[in-house]
N, C-alpha and C. Protein backbone atom coordinates (compact mmCIF):
# COMPACT_ATOMS: atom_id res chain seq x y z
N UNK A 1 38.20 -19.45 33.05
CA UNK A 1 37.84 -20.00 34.34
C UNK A 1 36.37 -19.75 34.65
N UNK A 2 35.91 -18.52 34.76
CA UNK A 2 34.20 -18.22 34.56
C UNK A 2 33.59 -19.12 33.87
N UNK A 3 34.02 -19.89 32.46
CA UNK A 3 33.13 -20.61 31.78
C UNK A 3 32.87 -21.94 32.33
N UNK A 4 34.49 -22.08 33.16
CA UNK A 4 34.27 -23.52 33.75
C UNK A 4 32.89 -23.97 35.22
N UNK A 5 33.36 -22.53 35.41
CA UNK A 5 32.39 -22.54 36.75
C UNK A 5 31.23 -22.59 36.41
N UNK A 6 30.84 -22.24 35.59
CA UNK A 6 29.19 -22.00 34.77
C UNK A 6 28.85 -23.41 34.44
N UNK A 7 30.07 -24.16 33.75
CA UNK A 7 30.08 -25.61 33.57
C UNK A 7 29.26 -26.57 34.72
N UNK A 8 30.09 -26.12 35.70
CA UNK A 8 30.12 -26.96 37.02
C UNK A 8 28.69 -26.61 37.15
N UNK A 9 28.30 -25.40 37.59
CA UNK A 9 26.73 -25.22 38.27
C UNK A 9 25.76 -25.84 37.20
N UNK A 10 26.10 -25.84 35.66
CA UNK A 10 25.03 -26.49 34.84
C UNK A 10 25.16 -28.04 35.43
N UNK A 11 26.47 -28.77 35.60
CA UNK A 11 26.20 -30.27 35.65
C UNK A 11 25.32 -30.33 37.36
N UNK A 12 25.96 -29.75 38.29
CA UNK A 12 25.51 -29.74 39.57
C UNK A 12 23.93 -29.72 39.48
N UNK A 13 23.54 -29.00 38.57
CA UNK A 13 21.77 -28.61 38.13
C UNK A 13 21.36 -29.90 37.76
N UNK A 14 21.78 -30.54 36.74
CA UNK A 14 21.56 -31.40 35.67
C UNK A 14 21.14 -32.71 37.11
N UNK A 15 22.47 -32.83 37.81
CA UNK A 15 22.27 -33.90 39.07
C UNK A 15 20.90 -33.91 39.97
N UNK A 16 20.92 -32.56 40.68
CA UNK A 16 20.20 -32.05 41.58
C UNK A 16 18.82 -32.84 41.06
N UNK A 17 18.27 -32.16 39.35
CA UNK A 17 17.63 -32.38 38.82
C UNK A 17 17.22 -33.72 38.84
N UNK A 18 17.77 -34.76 38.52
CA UNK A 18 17.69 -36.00 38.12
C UNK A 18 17.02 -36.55 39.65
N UNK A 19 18.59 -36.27 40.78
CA UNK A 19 17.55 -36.25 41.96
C UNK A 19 16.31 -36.21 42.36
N UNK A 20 16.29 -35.05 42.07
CA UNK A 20 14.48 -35.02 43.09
C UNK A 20 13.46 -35.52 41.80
N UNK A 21 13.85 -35.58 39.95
CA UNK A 21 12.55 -36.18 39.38
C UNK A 21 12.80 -38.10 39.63
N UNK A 22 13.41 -38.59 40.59
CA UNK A 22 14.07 -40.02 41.03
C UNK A 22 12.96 -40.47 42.28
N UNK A 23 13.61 -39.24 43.11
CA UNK A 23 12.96 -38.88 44.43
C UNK A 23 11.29 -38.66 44.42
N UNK A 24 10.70 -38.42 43.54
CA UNK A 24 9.56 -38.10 43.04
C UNK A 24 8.82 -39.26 43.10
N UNK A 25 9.34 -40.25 42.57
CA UNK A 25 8.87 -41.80 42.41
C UNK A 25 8.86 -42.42 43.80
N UNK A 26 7.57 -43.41 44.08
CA UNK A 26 7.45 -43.94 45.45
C UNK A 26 8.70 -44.49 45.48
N UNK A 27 9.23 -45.55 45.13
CA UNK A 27 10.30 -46.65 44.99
C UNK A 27 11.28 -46.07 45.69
N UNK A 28 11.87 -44.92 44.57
CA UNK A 28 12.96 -44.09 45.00
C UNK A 28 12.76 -43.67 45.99
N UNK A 29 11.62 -42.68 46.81
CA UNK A 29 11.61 -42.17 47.98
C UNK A 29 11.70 -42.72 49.03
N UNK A 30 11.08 -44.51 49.17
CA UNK A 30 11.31 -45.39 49.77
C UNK A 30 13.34 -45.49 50.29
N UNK A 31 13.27 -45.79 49.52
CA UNK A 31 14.97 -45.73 49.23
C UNK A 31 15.50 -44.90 50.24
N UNK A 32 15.20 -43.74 50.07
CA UNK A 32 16.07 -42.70 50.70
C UNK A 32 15.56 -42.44 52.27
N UNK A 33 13.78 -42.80 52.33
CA UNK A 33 13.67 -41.70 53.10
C UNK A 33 12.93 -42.98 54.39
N UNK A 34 12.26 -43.91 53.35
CA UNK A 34 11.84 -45.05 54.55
C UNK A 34 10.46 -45.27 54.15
N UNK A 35 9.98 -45.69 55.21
CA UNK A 35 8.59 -46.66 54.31
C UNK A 35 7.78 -45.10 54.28
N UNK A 36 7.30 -44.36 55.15
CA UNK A 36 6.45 -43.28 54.95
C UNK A 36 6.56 -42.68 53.75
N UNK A 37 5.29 -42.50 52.85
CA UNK A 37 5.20 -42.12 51.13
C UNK A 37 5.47 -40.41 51.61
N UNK A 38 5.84 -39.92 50.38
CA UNK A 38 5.41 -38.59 50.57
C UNK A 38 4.29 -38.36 49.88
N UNK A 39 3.79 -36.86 50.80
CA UNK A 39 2.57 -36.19 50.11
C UNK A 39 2.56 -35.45 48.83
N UNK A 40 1.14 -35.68 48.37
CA UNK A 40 1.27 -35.58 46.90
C UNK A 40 1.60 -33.96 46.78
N UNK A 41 1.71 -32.94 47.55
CA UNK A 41 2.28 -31.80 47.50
C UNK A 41 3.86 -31.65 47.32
N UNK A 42 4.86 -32.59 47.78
CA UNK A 42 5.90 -33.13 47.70
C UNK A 42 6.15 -34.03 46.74
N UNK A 43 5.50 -34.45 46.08
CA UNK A 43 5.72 -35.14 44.84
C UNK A 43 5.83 -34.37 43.53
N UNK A 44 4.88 -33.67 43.84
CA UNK A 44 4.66 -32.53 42.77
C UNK A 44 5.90 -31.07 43.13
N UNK A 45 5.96 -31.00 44.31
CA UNK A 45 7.20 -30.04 44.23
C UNK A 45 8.31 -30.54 43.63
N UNK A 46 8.68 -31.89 43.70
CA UNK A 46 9.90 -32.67 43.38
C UNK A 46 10.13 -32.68 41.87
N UNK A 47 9.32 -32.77 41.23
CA UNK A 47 8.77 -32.67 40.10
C UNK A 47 8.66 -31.17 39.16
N UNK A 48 8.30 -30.53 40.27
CA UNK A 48 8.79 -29.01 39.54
C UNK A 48 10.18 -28.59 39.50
N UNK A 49 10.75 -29.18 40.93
CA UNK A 49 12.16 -28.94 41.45
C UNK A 49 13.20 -29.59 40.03
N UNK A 50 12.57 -30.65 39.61
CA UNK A 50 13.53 -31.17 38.73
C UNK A 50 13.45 -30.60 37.87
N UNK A 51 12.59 -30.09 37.34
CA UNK A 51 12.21 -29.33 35.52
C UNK A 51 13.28 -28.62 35.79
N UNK A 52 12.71 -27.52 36.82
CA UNK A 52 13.30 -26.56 36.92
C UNK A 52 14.91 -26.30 36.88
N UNK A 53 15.48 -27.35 37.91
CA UNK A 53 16.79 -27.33 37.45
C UNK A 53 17.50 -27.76 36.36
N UNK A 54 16.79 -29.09 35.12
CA UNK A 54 17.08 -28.89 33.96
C UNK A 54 16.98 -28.10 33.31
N UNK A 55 16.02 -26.86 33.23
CA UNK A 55 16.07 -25.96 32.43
C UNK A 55 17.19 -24.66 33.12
N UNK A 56 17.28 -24.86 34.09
CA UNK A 56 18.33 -23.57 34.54
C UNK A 56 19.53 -24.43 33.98
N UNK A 57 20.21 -25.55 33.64
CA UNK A 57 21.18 -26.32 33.34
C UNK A 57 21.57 -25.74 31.87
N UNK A 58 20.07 -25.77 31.37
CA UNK A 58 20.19 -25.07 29.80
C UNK A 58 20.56 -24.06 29.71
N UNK A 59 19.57 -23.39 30.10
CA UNK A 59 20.23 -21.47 30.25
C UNK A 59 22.03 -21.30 30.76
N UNK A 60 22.09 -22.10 31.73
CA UNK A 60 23.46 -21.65 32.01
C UNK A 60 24.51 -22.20 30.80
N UNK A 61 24.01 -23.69 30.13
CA UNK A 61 25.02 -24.21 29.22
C UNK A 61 25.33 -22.92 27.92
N UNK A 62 23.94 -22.67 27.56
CA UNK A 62 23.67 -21.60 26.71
C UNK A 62 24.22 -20.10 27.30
N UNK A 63 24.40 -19.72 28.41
CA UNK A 63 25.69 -18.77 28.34
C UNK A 63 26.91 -18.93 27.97
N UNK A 64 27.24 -20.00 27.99
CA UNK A 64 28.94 -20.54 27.82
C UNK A 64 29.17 -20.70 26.11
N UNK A 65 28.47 -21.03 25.77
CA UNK A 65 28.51 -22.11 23.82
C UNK A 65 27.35 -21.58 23.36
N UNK A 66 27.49 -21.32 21.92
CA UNK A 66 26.50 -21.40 20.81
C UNK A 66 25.38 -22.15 20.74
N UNK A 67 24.14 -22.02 20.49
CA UNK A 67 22.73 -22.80 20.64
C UNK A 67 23.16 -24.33 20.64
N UNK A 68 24.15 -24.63 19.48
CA UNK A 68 24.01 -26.00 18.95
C UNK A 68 25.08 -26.84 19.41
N UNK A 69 25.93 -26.26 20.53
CA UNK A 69 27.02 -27.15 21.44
C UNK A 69 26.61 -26.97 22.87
N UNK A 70 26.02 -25.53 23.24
CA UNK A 70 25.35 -26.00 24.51
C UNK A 70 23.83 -26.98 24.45
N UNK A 71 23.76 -26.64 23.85
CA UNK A 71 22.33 -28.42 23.61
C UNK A 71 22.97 -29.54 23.55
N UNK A 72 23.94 -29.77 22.93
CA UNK A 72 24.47 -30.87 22.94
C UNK A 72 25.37 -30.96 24.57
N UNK A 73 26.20 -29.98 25.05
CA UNK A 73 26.59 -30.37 26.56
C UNK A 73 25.73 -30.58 27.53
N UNK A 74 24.86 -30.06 27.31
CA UNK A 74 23.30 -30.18 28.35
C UNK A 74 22.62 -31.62 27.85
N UNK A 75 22.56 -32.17 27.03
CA UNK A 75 21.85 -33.38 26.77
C UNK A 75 23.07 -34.36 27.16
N UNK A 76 24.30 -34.42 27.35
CA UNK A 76 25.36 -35.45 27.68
C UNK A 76 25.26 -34.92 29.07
N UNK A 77 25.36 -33.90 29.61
CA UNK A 77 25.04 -33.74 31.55
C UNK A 77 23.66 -34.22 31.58
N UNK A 78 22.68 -34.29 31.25
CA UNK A 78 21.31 -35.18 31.60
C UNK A 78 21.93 -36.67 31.51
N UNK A 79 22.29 -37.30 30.20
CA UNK A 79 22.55 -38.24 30.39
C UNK A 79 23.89 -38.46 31.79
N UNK A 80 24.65 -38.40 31.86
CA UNK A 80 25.84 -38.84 33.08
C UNK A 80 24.97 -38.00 34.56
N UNK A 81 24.10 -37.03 34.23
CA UNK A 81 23.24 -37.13 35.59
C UNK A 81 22.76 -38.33 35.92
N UNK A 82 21.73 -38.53 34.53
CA UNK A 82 20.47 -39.84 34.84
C UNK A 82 21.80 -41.26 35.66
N UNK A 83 22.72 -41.49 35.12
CA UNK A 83 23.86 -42.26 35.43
C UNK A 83 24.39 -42.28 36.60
N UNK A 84 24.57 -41.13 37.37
CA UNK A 84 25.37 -41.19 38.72
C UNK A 84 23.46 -41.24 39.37
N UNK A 85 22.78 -40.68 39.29
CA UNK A 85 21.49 -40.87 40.27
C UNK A 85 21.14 -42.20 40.41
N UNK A 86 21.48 -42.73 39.40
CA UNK A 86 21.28 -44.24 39.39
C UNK A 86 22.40 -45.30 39.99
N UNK A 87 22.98 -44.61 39.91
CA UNK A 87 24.53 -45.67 40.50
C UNK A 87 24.04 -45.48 42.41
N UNK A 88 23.58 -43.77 42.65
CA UNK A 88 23.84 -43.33 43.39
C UNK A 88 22.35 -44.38 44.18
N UNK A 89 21.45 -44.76 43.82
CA UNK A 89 20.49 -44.99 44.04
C UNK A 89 20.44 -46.46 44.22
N UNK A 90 21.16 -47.21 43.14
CA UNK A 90 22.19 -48.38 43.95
C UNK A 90 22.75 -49.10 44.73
N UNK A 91 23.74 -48.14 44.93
CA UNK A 91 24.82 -48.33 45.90
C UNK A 91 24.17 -47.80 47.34
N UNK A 92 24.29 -46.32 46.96
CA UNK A 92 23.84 -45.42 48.69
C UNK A 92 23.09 -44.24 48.22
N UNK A 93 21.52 -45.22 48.56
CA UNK A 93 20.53 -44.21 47.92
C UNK A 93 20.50 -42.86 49.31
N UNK A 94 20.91 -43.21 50.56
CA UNK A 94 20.85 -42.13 51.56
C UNK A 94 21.75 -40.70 50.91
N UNK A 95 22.66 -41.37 50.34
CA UNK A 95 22.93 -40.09 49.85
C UNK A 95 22.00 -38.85 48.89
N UNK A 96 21.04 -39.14 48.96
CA UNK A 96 20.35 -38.16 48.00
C UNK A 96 19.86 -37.75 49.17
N UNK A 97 19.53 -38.09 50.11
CA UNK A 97 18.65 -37.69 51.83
C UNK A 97 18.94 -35.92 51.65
N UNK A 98 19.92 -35.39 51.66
CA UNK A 98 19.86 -34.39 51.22
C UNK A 98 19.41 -33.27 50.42
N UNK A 99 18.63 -33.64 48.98
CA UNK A 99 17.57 -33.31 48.54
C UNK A 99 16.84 -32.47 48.76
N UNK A 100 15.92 -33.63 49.78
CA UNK A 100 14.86 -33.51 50.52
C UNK A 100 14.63 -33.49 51.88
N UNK A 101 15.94 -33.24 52.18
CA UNK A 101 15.76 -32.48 53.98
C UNK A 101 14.30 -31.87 54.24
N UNK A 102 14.09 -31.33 53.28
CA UNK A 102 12.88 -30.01 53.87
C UNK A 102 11.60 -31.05 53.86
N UNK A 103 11.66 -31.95 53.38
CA UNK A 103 10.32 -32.83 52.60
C UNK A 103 9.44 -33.41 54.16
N UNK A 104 8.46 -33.53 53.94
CA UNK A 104 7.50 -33.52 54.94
C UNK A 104 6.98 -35.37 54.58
N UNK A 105 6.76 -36.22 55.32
CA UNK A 105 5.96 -37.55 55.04
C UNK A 105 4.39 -37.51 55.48
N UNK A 106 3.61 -38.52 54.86
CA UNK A 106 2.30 -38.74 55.53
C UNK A 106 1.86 -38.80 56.96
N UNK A 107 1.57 -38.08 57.51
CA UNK A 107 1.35 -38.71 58.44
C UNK A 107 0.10 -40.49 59.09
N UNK A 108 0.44 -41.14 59.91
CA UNK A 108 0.33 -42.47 59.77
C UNK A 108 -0.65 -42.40 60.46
């Protein structure tokens, strides 16, 4: 049961991730947040925000499995991340609004 949960927080990472490097992009932020761009301090956090949670995705896959099956579960959760961010971005991009609660816009 521990391994599963470790599971869960790597894919939850893998999402999060995909999120904010989505959110990062004018287009996408448009999407979610409205015509105001964000600042390039927020672009670049979004952008760290995402590394970052792909690589904590790794580390955690790599507690659970051997080098050469947690690389491989971590590269299939990037892919079905990149997949639901995109469906999600689609359908009901407000749903990512959450994200970036904290995120600050240009002022006009």
């Amino acid at each position: 049961m521990h391994d599963a949960l470790i599971l869960i927080a790597a894919l939850a990472a893998t999402v999060a991730g995909a999120g904010w490097l989505a959110l990062s992009m004018d287009s996408h932020w448009e999407q979610v947040r409205g015509a105001q761009p964000a600042t390039p301090g927020t672009v670049r956090l979004l952008r760290v925000l995402g590394a970052l949670a792909w690589l904590a995705a790794l580390l955690l896959c790599l507690r659970v499995d051997h080098a050469s099956m947690a690389a491989l579960v971590w590269v299939m959760a990037l892919a079905g991340s990149a997949l639901v961010v995109a469906f999600t971005l689609t359908w009901r991009p407000r749903w990512l609004a959450p994200l970036v609660v904290w995120a600050r816009t240009k002022a006009g």
